[in-house]
Protein backbone atom coordinates (compact mmCIF):
# COMPACT_ATOMS: atom_id res chain seq x y z
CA UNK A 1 17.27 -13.85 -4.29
CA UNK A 2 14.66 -13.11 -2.35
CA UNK A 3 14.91 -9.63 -1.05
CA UNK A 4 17.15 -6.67 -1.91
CA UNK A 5 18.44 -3.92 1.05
CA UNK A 6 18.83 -0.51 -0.39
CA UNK A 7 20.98 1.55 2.24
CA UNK A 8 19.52 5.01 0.98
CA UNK A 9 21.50 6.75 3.71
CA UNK A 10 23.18 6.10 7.28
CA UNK A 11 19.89 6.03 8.87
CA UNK A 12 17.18 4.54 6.73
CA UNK A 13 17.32 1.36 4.27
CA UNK A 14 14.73 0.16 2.25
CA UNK A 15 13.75 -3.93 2.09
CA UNK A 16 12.33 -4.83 -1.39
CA UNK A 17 10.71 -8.55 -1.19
CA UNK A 18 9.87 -10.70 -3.77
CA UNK A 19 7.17 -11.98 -5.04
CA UNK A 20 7.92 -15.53 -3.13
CA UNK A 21 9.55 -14.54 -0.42
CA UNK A 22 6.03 -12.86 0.67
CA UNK A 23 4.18 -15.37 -0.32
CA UNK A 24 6.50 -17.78 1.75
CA UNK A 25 6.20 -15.71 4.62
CA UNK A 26 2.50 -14.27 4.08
CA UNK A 27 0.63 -14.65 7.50
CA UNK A 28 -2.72 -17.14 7.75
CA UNK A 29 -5.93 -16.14 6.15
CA UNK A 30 -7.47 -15.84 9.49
CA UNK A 31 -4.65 -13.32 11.04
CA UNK A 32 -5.49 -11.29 7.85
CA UNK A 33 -8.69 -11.08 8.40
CA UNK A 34 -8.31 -9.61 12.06
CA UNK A 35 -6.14 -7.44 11.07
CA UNK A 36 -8.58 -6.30 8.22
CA UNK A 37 -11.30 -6.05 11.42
CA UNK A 38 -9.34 -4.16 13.46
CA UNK A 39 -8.80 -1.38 10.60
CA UNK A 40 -12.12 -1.48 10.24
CA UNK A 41 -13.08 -0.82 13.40
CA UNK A 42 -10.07 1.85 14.40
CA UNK A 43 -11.54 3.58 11.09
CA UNK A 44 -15.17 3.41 12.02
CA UNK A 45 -13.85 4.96 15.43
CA UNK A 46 -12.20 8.13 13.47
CA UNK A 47 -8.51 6.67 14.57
CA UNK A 48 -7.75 6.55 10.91
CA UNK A 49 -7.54 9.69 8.97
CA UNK A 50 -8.18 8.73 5.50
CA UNK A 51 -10.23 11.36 2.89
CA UNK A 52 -12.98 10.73 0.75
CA UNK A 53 -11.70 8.42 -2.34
CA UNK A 54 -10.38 10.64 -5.27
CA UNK A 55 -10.20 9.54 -8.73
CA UNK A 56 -8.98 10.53 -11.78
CA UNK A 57 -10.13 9.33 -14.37
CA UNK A 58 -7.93 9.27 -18.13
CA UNK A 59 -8.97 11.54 -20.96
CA UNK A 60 -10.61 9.75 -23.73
CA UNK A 61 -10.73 6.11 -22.10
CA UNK A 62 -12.46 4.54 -18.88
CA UNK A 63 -9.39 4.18 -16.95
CA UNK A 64 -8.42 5.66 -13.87
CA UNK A 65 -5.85 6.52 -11.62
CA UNK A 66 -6.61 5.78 -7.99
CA UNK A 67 -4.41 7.39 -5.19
CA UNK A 68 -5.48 6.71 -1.35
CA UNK A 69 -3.83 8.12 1.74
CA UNK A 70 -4.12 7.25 5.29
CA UNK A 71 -2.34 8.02 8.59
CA UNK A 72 -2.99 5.40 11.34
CA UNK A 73 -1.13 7.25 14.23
CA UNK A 74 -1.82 4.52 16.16
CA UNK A 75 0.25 2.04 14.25
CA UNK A 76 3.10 5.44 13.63
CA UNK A 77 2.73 4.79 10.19
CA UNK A 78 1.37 7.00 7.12
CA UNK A 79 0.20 4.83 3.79
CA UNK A 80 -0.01 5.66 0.50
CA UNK A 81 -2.17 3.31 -2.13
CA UNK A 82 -1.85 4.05 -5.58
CA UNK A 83 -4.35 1.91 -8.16
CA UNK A 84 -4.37 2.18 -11.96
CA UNK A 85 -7.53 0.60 -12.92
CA UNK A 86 -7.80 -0.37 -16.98
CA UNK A 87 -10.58 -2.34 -17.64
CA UNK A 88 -9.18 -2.60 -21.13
CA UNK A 89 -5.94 -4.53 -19.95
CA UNK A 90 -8.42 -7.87 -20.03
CA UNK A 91 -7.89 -7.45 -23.61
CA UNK A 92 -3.79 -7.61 -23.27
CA UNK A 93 -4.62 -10.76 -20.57
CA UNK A 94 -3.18 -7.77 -18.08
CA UNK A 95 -4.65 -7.06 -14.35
CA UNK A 96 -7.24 -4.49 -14.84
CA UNK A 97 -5.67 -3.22 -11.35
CA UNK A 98 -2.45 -2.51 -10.84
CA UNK A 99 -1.15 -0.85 -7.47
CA UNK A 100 1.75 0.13 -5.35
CA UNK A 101 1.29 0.42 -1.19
CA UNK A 102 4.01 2.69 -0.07
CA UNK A 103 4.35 2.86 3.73
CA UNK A 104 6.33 5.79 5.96
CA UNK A 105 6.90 6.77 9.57
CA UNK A 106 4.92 9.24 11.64
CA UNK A 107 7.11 9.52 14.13
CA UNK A 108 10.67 9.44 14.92
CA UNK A 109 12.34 9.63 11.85
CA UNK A 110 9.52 11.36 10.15
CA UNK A 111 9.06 10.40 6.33
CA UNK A 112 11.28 7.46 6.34
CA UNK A 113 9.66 4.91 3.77
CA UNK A 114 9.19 1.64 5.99
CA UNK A 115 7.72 -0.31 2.91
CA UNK A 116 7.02 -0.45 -0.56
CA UNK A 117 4.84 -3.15 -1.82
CA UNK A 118 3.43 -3.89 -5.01
């Protein structure tokens, strides 16, 4: 299968993708990178609300855990990116970064999670 519909009530289901069903439907390099542009530029405007990148870091090793919020009310949508980043995992032939992007509504149905992406 490629996807999986999670009816988590009347009102709001979740779509989990996989791994080659995005990749089947990912869009062009170059639509990616005007969409990256555009963010840019609605950030560098102050459209974006995103704080200064926290961090915190493990006790004891280098590793860190990442978290990054935005609301784009723009787009209606609020993000959530959460990184672990283990430099050590090179030595387990893991990522060194590995991440979730969790997306929700701003508006009408406030909270609903649109996406979940890892």
């Amino acid at each position: 299968h490629y996807f999986i519909q999670i009816n988590l009530s009347t009102t709001m289901s979740l779509l989990i993708l996989s791994k080659e069903a995005i990749s089947r439907h990912f869009p062009p390099f170059g639509v990616l990178l005007g969409a990256l542009r555009t963010g840019l530029v609605e950030y560098s405007r102050g459209e974006i609300v995103q704080p200064v990148r926290a961090q915190l870091t493990i006790p004891g090793t280098r590793d860190r855990f990442i978290p990054m919020p935005a609301i784009v009310p723009s787009r209606g949508v609020m993000g959530l990116k959460l990184v672990c980043a283990v430099p050590s995992n090179t030595e387990r032939s893991l990522p060194t970064h590995l991440g979730m992007i969790q997306l929700f509504n701003l508006y009408g149905n406030f909270g609903e999670v649109n996406m979940m992406f890892n």
